[in-house]
C-alpha atoms as a PDB file:
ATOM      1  CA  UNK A   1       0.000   0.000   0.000  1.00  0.00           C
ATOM      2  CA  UNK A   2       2.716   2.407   0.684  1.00  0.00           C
ATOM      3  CA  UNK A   3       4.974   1.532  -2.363  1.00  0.00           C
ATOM      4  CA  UNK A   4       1.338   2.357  -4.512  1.00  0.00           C
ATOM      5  CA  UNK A   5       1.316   5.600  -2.255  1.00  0.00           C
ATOM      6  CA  UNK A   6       4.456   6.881  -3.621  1.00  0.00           C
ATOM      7  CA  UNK A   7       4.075   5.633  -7.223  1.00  0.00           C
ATOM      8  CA  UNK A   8       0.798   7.675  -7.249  1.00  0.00           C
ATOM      9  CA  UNK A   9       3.347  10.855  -5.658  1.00  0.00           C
ATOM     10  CA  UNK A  10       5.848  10.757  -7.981  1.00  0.00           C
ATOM     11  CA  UNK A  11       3.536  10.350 -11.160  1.00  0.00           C
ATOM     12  CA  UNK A  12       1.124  12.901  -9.732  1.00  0.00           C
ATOM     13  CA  UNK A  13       4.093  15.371  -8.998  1.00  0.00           C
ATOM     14  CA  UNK A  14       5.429  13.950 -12.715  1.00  0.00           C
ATOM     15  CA  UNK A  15       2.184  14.911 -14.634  1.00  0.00           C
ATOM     16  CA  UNK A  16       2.283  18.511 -12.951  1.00  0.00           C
ATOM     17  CA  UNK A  17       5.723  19.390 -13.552  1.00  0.00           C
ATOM     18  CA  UNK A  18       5.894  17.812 -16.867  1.00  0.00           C
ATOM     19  CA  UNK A  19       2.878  20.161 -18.198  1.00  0.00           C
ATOM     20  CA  UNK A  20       4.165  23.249 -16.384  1.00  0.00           C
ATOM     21  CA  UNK A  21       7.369  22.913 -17.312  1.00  0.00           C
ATOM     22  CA  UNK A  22       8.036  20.500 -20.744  1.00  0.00           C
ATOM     23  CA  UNK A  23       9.679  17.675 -20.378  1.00  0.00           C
ATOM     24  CA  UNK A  24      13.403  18.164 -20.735  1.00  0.00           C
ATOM     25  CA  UNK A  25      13.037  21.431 -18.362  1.00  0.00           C
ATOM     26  CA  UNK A  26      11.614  19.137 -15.589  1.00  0.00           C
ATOM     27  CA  UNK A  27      14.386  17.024 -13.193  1.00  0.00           C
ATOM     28  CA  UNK A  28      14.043  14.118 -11.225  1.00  0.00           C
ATOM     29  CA  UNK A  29      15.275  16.216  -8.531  1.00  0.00           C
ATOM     30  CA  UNK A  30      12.992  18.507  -8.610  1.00  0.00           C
ATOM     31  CA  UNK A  31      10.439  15.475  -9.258  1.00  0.00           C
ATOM     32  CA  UNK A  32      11.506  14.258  -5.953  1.00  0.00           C
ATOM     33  CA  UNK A  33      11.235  16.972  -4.133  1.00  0.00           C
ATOM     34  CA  UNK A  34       7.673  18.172  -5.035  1.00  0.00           C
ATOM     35  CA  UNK A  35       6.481  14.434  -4.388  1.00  0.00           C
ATOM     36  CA  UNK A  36       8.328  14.126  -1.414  1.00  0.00           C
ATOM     37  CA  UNK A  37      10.377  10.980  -2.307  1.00  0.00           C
ATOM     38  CA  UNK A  38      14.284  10.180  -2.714  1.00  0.00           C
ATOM     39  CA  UNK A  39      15.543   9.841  -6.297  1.00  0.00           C
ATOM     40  CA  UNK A  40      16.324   5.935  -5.464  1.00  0.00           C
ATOM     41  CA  UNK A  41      12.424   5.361  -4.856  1.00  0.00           C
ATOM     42  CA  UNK A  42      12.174   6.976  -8.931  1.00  0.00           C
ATOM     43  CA  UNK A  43      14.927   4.838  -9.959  1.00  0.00           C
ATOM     44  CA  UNK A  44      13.319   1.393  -7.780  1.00  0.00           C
ATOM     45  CA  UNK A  45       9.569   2.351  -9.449  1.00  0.00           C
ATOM     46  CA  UNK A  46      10.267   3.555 -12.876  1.00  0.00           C
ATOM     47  CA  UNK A  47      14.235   2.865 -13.764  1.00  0.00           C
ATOM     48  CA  UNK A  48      14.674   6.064 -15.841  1.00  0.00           C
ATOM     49  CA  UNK A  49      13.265   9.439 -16.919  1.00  0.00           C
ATOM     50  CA  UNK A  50      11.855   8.214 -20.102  1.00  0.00           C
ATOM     51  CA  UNK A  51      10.102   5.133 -18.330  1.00  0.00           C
ATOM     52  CA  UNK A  52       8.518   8.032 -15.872  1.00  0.00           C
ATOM     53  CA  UNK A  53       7.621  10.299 -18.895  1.00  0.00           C
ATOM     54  CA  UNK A  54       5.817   6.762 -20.502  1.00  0.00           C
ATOM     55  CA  UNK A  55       4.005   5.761 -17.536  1.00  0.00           C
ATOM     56  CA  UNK A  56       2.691   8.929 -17.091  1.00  0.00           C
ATOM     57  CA  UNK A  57       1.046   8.544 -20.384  1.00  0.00           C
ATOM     58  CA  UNK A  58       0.248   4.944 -19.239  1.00  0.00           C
ATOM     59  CA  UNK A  59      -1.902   5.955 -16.265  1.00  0.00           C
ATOM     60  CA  UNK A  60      -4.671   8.356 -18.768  1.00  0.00           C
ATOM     61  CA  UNK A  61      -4.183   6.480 -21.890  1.00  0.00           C
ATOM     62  CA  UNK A  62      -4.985   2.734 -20.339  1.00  0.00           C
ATOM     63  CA  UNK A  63      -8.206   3.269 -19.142  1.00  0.00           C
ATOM     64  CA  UNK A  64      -9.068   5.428 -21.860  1.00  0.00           C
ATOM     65  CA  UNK A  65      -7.918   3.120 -24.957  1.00  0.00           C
ATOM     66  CA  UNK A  66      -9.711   0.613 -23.565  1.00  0.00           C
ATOM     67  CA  UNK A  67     -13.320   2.886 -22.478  1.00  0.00           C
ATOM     68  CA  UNK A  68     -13.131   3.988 -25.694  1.00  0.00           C
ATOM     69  CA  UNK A  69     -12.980   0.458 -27.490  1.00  0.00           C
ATOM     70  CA  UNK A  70     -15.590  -0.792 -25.531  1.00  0.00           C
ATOM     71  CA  UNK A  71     -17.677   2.188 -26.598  1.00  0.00           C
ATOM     72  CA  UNK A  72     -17.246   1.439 -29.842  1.00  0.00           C
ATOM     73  CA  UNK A  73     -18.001  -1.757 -29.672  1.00  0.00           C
ATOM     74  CA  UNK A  74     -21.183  -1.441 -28.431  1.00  0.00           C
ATOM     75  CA  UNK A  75     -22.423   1.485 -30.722  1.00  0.00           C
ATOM     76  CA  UNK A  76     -20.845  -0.979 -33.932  1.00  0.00           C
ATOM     77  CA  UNK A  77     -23.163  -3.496 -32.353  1.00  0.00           C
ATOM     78  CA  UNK A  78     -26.472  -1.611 -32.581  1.00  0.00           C
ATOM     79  CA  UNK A  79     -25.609  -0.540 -36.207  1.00  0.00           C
ATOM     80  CA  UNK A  80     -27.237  -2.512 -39.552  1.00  0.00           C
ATOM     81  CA  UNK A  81     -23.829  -2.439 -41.610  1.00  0.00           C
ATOM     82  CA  UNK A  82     -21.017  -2.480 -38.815  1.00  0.00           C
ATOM     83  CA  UNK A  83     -20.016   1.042 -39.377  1.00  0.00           C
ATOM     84  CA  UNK A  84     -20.459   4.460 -37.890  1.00  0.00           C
ATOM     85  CA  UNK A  85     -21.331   7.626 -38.574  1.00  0.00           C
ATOM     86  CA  UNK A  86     -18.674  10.537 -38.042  1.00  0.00           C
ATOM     87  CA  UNK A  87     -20.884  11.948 -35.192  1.00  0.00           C
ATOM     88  CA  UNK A  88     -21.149   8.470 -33.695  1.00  0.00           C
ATOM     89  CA  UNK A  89     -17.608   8.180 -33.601  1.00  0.00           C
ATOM     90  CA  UNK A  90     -16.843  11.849 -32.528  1.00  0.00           C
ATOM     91  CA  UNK A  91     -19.118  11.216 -29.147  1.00  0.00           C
ATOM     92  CA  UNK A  92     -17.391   8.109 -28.786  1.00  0.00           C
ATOM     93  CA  UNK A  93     -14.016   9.705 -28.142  1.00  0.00           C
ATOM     94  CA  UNK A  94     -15.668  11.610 -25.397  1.00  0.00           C
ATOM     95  CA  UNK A  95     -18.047   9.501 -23.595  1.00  0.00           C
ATOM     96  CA  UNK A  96     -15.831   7.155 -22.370  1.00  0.00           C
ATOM     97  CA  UNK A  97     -15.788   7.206 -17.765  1.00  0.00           C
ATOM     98  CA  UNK A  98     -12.462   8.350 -18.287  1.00  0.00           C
ATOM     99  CA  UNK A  99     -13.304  11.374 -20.569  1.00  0.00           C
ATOM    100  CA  UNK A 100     -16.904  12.459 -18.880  1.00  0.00           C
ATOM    101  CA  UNK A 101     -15.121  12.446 -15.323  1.00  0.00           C
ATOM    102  CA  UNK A 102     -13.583  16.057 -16.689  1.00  0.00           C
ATOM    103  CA  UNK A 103     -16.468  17.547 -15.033  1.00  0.00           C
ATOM    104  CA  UNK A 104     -15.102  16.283 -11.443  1.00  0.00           C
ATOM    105  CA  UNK A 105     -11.526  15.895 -12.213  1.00  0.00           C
ATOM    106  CA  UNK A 106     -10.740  18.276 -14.873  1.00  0.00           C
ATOM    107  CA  UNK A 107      -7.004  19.267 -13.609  1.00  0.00           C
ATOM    108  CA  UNK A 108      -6.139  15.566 -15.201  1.00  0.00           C
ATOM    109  CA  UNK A 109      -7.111  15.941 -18.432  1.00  0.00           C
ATOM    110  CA  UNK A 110      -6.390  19.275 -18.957  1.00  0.00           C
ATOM    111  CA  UNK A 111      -2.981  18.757 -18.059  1.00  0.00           C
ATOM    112  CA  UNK A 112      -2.849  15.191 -20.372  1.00  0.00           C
ATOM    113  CA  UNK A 113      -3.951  17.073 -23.105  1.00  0.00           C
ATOM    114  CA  UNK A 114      -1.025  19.674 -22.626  1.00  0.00           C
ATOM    115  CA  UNK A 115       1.208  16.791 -22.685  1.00  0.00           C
ATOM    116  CA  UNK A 116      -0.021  15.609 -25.513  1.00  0.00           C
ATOM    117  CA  UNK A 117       0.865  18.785 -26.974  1.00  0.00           C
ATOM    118  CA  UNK A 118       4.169  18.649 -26.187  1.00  0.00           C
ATOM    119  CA  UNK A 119       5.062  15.126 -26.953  1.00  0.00           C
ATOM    120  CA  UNK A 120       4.492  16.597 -30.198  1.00  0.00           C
ATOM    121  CA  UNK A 121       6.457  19.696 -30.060  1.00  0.00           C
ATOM    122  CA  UNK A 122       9.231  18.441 -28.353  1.00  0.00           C
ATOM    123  CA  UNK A 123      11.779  16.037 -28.991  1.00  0.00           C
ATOM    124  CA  UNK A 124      10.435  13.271 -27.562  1.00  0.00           C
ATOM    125  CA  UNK A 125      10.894  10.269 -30.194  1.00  0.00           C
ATOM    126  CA  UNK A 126      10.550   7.153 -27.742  1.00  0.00           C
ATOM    127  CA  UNK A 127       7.100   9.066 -26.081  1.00  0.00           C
ATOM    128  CA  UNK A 128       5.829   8.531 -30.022  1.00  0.00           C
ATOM    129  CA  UNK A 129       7.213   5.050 -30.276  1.00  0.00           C
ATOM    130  CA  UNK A 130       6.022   3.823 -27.191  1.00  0.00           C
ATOM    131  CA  UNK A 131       2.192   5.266 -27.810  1.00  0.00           C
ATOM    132  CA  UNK A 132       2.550   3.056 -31.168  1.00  0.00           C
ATOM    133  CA  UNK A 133       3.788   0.218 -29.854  1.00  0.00           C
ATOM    134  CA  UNK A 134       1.261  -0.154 -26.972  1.00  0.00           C
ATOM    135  CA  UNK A 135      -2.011   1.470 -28.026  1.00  0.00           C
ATOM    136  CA  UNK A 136      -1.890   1.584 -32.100  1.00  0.00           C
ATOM    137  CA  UNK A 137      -3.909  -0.700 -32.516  1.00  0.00           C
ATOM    138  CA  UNK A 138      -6.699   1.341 -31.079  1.00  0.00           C
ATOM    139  CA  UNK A 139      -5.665   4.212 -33.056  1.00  0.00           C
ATOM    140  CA  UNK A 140      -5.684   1.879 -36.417  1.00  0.00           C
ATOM    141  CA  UNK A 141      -9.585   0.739 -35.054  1.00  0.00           C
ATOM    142  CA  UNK A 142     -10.701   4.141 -34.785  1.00  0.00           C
ATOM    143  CA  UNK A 143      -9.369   5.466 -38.103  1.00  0.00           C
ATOM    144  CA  UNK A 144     -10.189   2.605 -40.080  1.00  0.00           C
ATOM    145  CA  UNK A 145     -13.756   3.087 -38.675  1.00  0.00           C
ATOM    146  CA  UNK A 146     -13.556   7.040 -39.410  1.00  0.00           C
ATOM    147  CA  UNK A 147     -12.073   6.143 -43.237  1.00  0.00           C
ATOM    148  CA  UNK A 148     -15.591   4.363 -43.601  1.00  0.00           C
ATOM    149  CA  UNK A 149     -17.589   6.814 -42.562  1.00  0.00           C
ATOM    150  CA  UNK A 150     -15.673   9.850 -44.907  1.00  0.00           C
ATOM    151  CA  UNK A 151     -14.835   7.988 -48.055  1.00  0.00           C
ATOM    152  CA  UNK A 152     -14.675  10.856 -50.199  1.00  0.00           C
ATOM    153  CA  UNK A 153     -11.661  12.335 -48.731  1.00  0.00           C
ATOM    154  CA  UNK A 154      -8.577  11.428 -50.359  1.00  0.00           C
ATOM    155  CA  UNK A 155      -5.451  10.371 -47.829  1.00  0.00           C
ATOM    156  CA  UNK A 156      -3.946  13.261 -47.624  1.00  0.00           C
ATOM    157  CA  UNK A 157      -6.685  15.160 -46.867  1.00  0.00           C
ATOM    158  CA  UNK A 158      -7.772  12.909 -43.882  1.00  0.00           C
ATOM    159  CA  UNK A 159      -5.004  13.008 -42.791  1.00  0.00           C
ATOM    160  CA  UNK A 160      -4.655  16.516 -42.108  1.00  0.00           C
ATOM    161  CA  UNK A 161      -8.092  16.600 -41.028  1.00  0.00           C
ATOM    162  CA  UNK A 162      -7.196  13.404 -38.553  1.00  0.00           C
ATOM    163  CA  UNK A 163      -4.465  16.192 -36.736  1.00  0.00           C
ATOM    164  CA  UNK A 164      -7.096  19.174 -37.112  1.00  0.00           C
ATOM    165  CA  UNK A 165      -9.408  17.013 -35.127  1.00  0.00           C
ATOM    166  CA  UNK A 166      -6.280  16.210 -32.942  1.00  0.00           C
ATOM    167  CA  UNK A 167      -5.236  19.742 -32.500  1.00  0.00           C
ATOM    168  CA  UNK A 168      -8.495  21.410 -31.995  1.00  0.00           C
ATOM    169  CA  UNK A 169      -9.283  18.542 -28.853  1.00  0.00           C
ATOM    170  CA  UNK A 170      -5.782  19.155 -27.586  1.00  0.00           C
ATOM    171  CA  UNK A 171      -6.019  23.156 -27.661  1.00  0.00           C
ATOM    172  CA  UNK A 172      -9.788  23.294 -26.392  1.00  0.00           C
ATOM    173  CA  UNK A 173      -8.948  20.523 -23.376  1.00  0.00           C
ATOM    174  CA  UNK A 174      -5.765  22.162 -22.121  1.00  0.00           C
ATOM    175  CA  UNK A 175      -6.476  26.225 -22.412  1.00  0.00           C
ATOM    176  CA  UNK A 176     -10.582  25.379 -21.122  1.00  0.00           C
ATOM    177  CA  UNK A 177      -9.626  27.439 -18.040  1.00  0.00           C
ATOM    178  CA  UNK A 178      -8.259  30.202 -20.345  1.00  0.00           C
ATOM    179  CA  UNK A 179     -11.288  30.298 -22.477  1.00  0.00           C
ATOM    180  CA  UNK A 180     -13.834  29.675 -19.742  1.00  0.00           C
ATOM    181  CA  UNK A 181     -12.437  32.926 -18.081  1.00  0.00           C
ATOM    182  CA  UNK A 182     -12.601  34.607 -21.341  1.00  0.00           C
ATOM    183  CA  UNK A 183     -16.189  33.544 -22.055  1.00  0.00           C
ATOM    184  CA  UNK A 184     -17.434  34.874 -18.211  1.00  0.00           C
ATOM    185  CA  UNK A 185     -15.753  38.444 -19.118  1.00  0.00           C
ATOM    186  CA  UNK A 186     -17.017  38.884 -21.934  1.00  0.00           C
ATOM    187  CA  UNK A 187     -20.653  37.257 -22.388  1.00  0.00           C
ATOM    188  CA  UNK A 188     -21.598  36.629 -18.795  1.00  0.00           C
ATOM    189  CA  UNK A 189     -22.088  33.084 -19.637  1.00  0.00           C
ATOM    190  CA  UNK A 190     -20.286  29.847 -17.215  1.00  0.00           C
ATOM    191  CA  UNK A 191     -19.528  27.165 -19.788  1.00  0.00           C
ATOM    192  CA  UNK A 192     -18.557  23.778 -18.260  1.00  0.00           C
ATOM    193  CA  UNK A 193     -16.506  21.248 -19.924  1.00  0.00           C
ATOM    194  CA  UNK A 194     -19.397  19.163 -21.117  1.00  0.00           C
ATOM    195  CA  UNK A 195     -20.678  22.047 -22.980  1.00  0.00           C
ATOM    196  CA  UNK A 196     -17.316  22.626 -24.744  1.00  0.00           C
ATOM    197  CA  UNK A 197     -17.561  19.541 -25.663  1.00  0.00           C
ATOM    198  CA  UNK A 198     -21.326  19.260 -26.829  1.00  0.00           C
ATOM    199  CA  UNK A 199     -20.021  22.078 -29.251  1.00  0.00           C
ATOM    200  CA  UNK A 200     -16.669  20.463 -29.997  1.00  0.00           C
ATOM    201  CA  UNK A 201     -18.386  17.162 -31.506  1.00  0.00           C
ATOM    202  CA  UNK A 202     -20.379  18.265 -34.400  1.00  0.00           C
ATOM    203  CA  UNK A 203     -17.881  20.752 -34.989  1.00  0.00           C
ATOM    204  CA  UNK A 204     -15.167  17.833 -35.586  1.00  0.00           C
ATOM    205  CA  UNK A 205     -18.017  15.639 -37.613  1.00  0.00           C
ATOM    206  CA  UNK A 206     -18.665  18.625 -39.724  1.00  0.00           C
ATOM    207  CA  UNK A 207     -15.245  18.816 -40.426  1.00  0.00           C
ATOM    208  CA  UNK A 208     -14.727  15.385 -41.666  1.00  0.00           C
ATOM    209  CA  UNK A 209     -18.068  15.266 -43.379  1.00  0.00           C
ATOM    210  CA  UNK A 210     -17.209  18.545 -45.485  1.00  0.00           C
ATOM    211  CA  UNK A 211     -16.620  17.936 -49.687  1.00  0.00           C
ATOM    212  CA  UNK A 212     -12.998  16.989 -50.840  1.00  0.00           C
ATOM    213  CA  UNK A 213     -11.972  20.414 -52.107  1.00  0.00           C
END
């Protein structure tokens, strides 16, 4: 129980710094001392910076991978033709327990989705490889599923709408704070997370759904 106590310290104290700070701008040191653990307990749990920066990743991506399959799933086995609409498959992404506790717990998410940012903007070629490696195959189910569902796009234009779609989550997930602020100053109006993303979901299908060009 106490070895699962400071695992939980030292990923929660991870997470934090990580989005804060980036990465290669965050120590084990400093790690350590925020999660109030000596750099040998780091070394015992995780063996090295990059196996801290993965299971990081681990702990929101697990559950979620596997939510999000089963939500699938169960939505492919209501359909006639075993295949989805872009809607469908938009909701999907966010109805999973993992994704609709953002209302309770949306510090976690928010900063996930800033990581997610940076694993992309910083050099960070295992972080990639290791996502592949241990949750592609989800990624390949969900695109394959989304190719059905827009077959008039060509490749290359799904794929750029695939990272629009990836982009606009990431940005609207990790600045909601910003925005939310912005949104009571200037309309009067409290949004909540689920309404961001209420809005965010046929915006994404209409993207996908829109003509070649």
């Amino acid at each position: 129980m106490a070895q699962l106590d400071t695992v939980e310290r030292i990923l929660d104290a991870a997470e934090a710094l990580f989005a804060e700070r980036g990465f290669a701008e965050t120590s084990l040191r400093t790690i350590t001392s925020t999660a109030g653990v000596n750099l040998a307990a780091v070394n015992y749990h995780f063996g090295s910076k990059k196996d801290l920066i993965q299971a990081v990743f681990a702990r929101f991506l697990t559950p979620f991978c596997e939510e999000l399959e089963s939500e699938l799933q169960a939505k492919l086995a209501k359909s006639e033709n075993n295949s989805l609409t872009t809607e469908e498959l938009m909701s999907c992404l966010f109805q999973t327990p993992t994704m609709r506790g953002m209302e309770d717990h949306a510090e976690r998410p928010q900063r996930f989705m800033q990581l997610l940012g940076l694993a992309y903007t910083q050099s960070q070629g295992h972080l990639r490889r290791f996502i592949q490696a241990n949750y592609g195959r989800y990624y390949t189910q969900f695109t394959e599923l989304l190719k059905q569902a827009v077959p008039h796009l060509n490749p290359v234009t799904f794929y750029w709408r695939l990272y629009f779609m990836l982009g606009a989550t990431v940005f609207t997930l990790s600045s909601f704070e910003s925005m939310h602020s912005i949104l009571k100053v200037d309309f009067n109006e409290h949004t909540s997370v689920g309404d961001a993303v209420d809005l965010l979901v046929p915006a994404l299908s209409g993207m996908f759904d829109a003509p070649q060009q």
